[in-house]
Protein backbone atom coordinates (compact mmCIF):
# COMPACT_ATOMS: atom_id res chain seq x y z
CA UNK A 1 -22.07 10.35 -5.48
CA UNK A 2 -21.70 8.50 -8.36
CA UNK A 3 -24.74 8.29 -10.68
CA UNK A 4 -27.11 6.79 -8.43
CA UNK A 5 -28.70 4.17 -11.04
CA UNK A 6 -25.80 3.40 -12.20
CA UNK A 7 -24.70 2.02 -8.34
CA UNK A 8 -28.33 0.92 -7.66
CA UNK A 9 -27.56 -1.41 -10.94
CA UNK A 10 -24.09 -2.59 -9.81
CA UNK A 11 -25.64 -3.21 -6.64
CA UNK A 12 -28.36 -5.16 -7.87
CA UNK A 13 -26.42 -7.15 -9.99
CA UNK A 14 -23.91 -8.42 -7.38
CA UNK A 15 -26.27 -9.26 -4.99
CA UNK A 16 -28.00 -11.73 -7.72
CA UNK A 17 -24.56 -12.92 -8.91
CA UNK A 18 -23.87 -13.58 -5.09
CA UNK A 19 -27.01 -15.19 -4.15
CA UNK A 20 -27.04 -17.29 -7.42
CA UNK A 21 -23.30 -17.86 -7.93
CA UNK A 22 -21.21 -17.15 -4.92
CA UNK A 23 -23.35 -18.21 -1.88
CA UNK A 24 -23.56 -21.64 -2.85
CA UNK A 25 -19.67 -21.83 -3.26
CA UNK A 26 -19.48 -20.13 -0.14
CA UNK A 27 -21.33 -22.91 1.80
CA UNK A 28 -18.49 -25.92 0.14
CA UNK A 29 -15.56 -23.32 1.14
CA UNK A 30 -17.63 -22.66 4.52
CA UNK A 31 -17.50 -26.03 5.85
CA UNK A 32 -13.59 -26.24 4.61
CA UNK A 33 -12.94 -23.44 6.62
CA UNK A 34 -14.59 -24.62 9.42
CA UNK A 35 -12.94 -28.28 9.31
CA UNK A 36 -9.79 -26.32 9.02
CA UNK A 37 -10.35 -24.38 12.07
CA UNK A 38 -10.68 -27.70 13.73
CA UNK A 39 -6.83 -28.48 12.83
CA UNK A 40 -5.98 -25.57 14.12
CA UNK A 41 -7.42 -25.85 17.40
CA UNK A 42 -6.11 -29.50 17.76
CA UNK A 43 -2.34 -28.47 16.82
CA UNK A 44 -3.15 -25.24 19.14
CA UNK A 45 -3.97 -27.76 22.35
CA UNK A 46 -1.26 -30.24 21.67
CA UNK A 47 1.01 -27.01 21.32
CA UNK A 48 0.55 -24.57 24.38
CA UNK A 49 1.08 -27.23 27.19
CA UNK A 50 4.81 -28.32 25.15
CA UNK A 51 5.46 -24.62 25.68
CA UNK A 52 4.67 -24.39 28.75
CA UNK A 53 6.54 -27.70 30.05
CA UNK A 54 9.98 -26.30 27.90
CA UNK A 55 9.27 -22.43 29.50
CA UNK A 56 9.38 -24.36 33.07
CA UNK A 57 12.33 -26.36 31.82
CA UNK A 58 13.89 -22.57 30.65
CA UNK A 59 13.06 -21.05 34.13
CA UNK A 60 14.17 -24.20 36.08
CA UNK A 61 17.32 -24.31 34.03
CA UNK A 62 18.33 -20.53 34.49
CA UNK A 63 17.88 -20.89 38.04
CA UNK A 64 20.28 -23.71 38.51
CA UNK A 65 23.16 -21.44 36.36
CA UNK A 66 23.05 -24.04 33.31
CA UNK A 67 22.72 -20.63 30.58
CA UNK A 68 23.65 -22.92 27.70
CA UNK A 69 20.62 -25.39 28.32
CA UNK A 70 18.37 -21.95 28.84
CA UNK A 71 19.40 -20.73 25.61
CA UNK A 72 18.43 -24.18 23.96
CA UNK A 73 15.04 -24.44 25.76
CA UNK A 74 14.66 -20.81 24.74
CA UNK A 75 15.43 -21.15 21.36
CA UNK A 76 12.57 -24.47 21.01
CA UNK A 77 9.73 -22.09 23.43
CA UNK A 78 10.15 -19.43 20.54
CA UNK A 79 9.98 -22.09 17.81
CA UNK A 80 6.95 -23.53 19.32
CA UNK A 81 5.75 -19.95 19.62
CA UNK A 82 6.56 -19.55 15.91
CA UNK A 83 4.43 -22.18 15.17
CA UNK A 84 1.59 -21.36 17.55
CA UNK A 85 0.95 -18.39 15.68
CA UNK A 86 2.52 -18.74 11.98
CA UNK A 87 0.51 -21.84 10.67
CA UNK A 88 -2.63 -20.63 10.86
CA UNK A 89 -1.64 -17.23 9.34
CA UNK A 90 -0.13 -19.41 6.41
CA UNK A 91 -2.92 -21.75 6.29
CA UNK A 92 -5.52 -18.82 6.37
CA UNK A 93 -3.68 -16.82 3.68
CA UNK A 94 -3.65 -19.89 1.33
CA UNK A 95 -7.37 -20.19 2.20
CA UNK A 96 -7.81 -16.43 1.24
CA UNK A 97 -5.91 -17.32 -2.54
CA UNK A 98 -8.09 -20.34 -2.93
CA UNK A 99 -10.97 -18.40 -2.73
CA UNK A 100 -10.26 -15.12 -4.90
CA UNK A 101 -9.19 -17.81 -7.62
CA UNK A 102 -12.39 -19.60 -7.44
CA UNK A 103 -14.90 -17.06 -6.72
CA UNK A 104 -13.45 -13.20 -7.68
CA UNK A 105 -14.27 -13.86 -11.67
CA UNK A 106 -18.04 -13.69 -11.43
CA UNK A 107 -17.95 -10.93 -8.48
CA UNK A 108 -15.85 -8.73 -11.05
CA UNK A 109 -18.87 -9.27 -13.68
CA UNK A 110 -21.25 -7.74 -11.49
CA UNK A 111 -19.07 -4.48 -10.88
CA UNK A 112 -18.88 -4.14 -14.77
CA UNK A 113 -15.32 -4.01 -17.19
CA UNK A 114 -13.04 -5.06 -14.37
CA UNK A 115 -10.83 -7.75 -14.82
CA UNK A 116 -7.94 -9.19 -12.79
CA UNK A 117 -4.08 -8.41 -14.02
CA UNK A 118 -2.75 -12.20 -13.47
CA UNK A 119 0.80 -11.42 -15.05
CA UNK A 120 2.91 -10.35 -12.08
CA UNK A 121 5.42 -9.17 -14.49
CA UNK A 122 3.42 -6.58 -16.08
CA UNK A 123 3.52 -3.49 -14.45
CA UNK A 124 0.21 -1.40 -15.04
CA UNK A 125 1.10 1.62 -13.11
CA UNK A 126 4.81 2.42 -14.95
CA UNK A 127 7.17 3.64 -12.68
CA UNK A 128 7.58 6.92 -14.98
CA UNK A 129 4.08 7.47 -13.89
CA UNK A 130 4.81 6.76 -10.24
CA UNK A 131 7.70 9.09 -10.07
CA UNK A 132 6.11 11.76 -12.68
CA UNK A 133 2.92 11.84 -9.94
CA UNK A 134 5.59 12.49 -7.27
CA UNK A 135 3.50 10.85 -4.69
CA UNK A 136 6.59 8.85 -3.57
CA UNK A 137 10.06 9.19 -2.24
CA UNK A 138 12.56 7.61 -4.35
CA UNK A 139 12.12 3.99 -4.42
CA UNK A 140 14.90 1.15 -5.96
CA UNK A 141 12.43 -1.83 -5.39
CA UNK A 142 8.93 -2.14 -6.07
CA UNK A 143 6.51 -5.72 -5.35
CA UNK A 144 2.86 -5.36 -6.76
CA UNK A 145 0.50 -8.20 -5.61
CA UNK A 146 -3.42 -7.87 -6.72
CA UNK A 147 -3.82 -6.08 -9.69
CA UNK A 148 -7.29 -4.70 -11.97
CA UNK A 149 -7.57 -3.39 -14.77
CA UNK A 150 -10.71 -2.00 -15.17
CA UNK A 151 -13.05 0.29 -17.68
CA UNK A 152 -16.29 2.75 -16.49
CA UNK A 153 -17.88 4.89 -19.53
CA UNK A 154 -14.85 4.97 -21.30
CA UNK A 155 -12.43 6.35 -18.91
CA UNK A 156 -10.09 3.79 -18.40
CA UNK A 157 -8.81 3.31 -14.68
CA UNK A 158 -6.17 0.83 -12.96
CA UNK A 159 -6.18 -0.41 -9.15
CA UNK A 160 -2.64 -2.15 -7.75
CA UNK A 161 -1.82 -3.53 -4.38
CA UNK A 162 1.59 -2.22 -4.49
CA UNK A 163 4.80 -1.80 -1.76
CA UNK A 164 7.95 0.84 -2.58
CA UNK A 165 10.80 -0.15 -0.81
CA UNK A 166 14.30 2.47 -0.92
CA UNK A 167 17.34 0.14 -0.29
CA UNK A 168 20.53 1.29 0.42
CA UNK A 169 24.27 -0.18 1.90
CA UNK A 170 24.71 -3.76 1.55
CA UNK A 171 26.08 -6.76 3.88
CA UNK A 172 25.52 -5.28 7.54
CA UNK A 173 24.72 -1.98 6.78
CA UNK A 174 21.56 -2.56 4.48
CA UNK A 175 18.69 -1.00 5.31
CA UNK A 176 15.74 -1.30 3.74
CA UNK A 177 12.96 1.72 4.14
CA UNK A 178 9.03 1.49 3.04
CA UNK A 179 7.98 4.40 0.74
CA UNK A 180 4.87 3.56 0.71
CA UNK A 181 2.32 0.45 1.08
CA UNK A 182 -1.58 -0.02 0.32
CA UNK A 183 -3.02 0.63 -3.36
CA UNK A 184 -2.79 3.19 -5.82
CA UNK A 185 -5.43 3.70 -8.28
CA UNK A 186 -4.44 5.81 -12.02
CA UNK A 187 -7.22 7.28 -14.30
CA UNK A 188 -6.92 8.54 -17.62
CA UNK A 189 -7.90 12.07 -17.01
CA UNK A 190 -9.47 12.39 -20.98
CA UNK A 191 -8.20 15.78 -20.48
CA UNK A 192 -5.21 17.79 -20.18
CA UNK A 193 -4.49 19.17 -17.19
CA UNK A 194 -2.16 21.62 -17.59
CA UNK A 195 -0.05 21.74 -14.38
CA UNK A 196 0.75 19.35 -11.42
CA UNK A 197 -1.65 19.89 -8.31
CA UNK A 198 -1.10 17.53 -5.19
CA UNK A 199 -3.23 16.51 -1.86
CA UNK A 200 -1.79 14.79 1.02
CA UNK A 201 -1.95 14.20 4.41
CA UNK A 202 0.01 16.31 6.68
CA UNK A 203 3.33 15.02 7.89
CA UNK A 204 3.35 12.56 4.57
CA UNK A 205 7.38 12.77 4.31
CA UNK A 206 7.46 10.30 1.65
CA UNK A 207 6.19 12.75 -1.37
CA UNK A 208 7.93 15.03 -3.76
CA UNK A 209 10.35 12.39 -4.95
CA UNK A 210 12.61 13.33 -2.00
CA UNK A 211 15.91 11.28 -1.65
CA UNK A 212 17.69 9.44 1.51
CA UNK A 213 20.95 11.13 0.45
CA UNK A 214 21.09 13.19 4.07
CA UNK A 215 21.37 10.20 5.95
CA UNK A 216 24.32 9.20 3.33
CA UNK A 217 25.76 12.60 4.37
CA UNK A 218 25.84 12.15 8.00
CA UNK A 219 27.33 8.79 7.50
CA UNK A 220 29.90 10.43 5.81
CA UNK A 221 30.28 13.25 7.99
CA UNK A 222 30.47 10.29 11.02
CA UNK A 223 33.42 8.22 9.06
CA UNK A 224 35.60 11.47 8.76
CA UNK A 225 35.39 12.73 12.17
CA UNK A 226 35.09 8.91 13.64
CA UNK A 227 38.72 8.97 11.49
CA UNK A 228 40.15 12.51 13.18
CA UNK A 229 39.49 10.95 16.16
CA UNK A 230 40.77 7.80 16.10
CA UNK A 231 44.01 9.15 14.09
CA UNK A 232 42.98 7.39 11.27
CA UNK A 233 44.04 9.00 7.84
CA UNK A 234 42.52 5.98 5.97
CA UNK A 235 38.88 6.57 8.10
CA UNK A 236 39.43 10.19 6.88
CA UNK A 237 40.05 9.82 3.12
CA UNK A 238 37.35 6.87 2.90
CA UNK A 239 35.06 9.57 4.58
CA UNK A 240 35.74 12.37 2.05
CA UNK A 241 35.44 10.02 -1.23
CA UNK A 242 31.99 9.44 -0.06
CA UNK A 243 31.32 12.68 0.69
CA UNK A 244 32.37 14.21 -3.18
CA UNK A 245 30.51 10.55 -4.57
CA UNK A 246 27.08 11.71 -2.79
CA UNK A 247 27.34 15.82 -3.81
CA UNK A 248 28.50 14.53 -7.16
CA UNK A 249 25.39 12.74 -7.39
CA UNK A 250 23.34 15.03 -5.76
CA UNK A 251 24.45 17.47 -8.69
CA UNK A 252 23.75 15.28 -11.40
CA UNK A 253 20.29 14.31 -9.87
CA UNK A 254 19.64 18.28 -9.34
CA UNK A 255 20.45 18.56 -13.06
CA UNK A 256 18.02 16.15 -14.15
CA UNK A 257 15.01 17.62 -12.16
CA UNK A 258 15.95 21.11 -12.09
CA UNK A 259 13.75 21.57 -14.99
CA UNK A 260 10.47 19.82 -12.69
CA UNK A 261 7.69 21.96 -12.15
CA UNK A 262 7.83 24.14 -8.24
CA UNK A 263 4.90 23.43 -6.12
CA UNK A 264 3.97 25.93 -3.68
CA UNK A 265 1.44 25.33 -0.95
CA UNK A 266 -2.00 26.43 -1.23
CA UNK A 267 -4.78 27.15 1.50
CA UNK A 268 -8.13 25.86 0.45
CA UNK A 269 -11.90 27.01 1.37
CA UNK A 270 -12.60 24.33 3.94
CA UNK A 271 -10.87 24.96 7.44
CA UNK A 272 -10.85 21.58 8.46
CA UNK A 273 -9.55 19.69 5.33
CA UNK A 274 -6.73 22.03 5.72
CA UNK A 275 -5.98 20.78 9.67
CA UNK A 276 -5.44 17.55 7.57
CA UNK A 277 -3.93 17.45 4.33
CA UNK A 278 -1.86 19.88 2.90
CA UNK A 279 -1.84 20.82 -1.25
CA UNK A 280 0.51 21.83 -3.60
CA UNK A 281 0.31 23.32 -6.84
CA UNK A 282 2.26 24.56 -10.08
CA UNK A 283 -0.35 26.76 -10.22
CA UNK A 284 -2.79 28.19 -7.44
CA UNK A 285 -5.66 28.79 -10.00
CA UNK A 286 -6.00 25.34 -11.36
CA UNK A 287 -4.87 24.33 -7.85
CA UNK A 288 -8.10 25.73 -6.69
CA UNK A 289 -10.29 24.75 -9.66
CA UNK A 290 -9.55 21.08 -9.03
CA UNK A 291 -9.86 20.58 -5.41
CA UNK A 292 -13.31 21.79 -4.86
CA UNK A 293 -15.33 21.30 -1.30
CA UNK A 294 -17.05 18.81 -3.52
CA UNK A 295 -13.87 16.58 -4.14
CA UNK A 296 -12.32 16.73 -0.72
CA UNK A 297 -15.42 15.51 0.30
CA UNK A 298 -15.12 12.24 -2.24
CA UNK A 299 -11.63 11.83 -1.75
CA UNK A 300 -12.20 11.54 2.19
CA UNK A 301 -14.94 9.24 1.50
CA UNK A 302 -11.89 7.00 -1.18
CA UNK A 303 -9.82 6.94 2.08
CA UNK A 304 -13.00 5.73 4.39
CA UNK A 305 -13.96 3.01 1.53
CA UNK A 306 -10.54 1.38 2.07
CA UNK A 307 -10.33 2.06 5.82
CA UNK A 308 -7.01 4.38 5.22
CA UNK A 309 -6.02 7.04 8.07
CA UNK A 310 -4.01 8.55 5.44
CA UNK A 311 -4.43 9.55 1.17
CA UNK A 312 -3.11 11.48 -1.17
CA UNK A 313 -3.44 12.30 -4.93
CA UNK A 314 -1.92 13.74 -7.99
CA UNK A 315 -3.62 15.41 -10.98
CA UNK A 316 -0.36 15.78 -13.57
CA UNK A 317 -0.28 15.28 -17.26
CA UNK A 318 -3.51 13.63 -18.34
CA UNK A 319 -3.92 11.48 -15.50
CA UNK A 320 -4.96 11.66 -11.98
CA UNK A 321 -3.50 9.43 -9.32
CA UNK A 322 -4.74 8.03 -5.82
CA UNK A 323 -2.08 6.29 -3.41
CA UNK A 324 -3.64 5.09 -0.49
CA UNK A 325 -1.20 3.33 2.68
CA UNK A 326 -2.53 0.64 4.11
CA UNK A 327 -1.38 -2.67 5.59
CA UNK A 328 -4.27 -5.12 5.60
CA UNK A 329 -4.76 -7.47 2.99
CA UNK A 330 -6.91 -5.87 0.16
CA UNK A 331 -9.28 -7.25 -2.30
CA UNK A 332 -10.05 -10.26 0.62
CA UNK A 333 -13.37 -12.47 0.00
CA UNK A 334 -12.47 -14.43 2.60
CA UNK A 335 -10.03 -16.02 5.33
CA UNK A 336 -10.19 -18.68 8.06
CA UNK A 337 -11.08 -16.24 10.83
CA UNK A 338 -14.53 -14.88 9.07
CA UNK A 339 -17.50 -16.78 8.51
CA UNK A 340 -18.49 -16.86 5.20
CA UNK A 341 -22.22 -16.98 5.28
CA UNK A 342 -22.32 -13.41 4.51
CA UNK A 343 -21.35 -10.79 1.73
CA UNK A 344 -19.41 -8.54 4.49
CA UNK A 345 -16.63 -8.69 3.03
CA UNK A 346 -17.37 -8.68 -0.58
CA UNK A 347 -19.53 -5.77 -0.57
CA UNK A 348 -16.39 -3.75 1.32
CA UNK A 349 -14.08 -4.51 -1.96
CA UNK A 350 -17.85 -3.31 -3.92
CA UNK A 351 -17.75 -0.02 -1.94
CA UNK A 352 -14.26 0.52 -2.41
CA UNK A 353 -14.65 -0.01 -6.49
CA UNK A 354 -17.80 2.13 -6.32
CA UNK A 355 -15.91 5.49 -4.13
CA UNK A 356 -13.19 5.10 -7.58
CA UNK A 357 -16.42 4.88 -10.23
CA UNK A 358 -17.28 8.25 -8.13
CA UNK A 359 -14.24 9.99 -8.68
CA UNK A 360 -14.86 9.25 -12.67
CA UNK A 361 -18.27 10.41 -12.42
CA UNK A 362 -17.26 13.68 -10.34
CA UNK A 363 -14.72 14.34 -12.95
CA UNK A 364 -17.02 13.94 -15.79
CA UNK A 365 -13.79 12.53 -17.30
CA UNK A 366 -15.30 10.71 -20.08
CA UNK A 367 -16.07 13.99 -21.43
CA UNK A 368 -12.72 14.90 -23.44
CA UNK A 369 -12.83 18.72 -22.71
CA UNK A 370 -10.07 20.84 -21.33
CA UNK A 371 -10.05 21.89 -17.73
């Protein structure tokens, strides 16, 4: 673990910020929350018997043959239903933004030189780094929400709620495809590490930098024998342009990373870590020297301090790099659906902070030696 007086003093000084700052606050946003949640309730009642009288109007409706009023009647049950469960989503989110804004500043001072990134433009994680760590297939769109920037005996370290979205086609045939969703936390290794070494979990397809260009191909493929077919020699030669446009830039693409670095698969020490993650390596030496029994056994403990059933991470160039998927909503003091006369959640976001100090600590990477 991370040095133990170290996290006894973080500890420490949260709970005394919390008590002397934060709880108080907590009791004003406490009784908000709970005047909201008498709104909700209200709207809820006045709600679930209108949807009920216009689902008995549907049925009714339907029965007697009129389809056009049951796809009206339909169309306002689903509305309703909209309703029923969107506004207090909405509501409860903007509850959850009122409170980070009023009460995250002096829960930060307590962890130590953290600080909020409030400029959604800037992107603290590059997207050279995301694609050099080649913890992600190839994204074209990228959304970051909560952002840190943070500082722990020198070693400077970034944490980003980020999604990578690949989009491809456009009008009817767009499809958008998530590459990945949760957080992703970067540390200046201090260090050079001289080859790329990478953990994930098994089955992880979106690693490696891999590209959607096979389902391109098939699409392709489809057109020109969709065109034989149907006797179609415009089908056909629309078919085999794409086809030469994708290898064409499947060459040029190969010629850009043909020069990248070839991981092989290596078997580690510890039986079961292997029956979940797989790693790769430039090199099986420093492969091995990295990913001791001592760091799978932190970097399972990163993925329980966020709640994660999957993790994976990337030592390459001087930096190391944790992605970790997840859906829920991250960094969260509070909402409408938890009491807040406690320091639940709070002290989850502390002992997600405190698993990343323990990767710095494991590391030793404020010492600037080589590996």
């Amino acid at each position: 673990m991370a040095n133990a007086t170290v996290v006894a003093e973080i500890r420490n000084n949260f709970h005394k910020i919390y008590y002397d700052k934060i709880a108080p606050m907590m009791v004003k946003y406490e009784e908000e929350r709970k005047s909201e949640w008498k709104k909700i309730y209200l709207q809820e009642a006045g709600l679930i018997p209108v949807a009920i009288l216009f689902m008995y109007l549907f049925c009714k409706a339907i029965l007697n043959g009129n389809g056009e009023l049951g796809v009206l009647l339909i169309f306002i049950v689903l509305v309703l239903f909209g309703c029923m469960f969107g506004i207090p989503t909405i509501k409860s989110d903007n509850f959850a933004k009122k409170l980070k804004q009023e009460c995250l500043k002096p829960i930060l001072k307590s962890i130590g030189k953290i600080k909020p990134v409030t400029n959604n433009k800037e992107k603290i994680n590059p997207d050279t780094n995301l694609r050099e760590s080649e913890l992600f297939s190839n994204y074209n769109r990228r959304y970051d929400d909560d952002m840190f920037d943070g500082k722990y005996k020198d070693v400077k370290y970034t944490i980003s709620e980020t999604r990578l979205i690949y989009t491809s086609g456009s009008g009817k045939t767009k499809n958008n495809s998530t590459v990945f969703e949760g957080v992703i936390i970067n540390f200046d290794a201090n260090k050079t590490i001289k080859n790329k070494t990478i953990v994930a979990t098994k089955n992880d397809k979106n690693i490696r930098n891999k590209s959607f260009f096979g389902f391109t191909i098939v699409i392709a493929l489809y057109i020109i024998f969709a065109g034989i077919f149907l006797k179609n020699l415009l089908f056909c030669l629309f078919g085999i342009a794409g086809l030469l446009a994708i290898f064409n830039i499947l060459f040029l693409y190969y010629q850009e990373n043909k020069t990248k670095e070839t991981l092989q698969e290596i078997k580690l020490e510890d039986t079961e870590f292997n029956k979940k993650y797989k790693a790769y390596s430039s090199d099986e030496v420093e492969g091995r020297y990295l990913i001791t029994t001592a760091f799978m056994e932190r970097f399972k403990n990163l993925q329980t301090a966020f709640g994660a059933k999957k993790a994976k991470c990337s030592f390459y160039g001087d930096s190391l790099m944790f992605a970790i998927p997840i859906k829920k909503n991250l960094f969260e003091i509070g909402n409408l659906f938890t009491p807040l006369d406690s320091p639940k959640l709070l002290e989850r976001f502390l002992d997600e902070v405190i698993s990343i100090l323990d990767m710095i600590d494991y590391f030793k990477l404020n010492e600037r030696t080589g590996l």
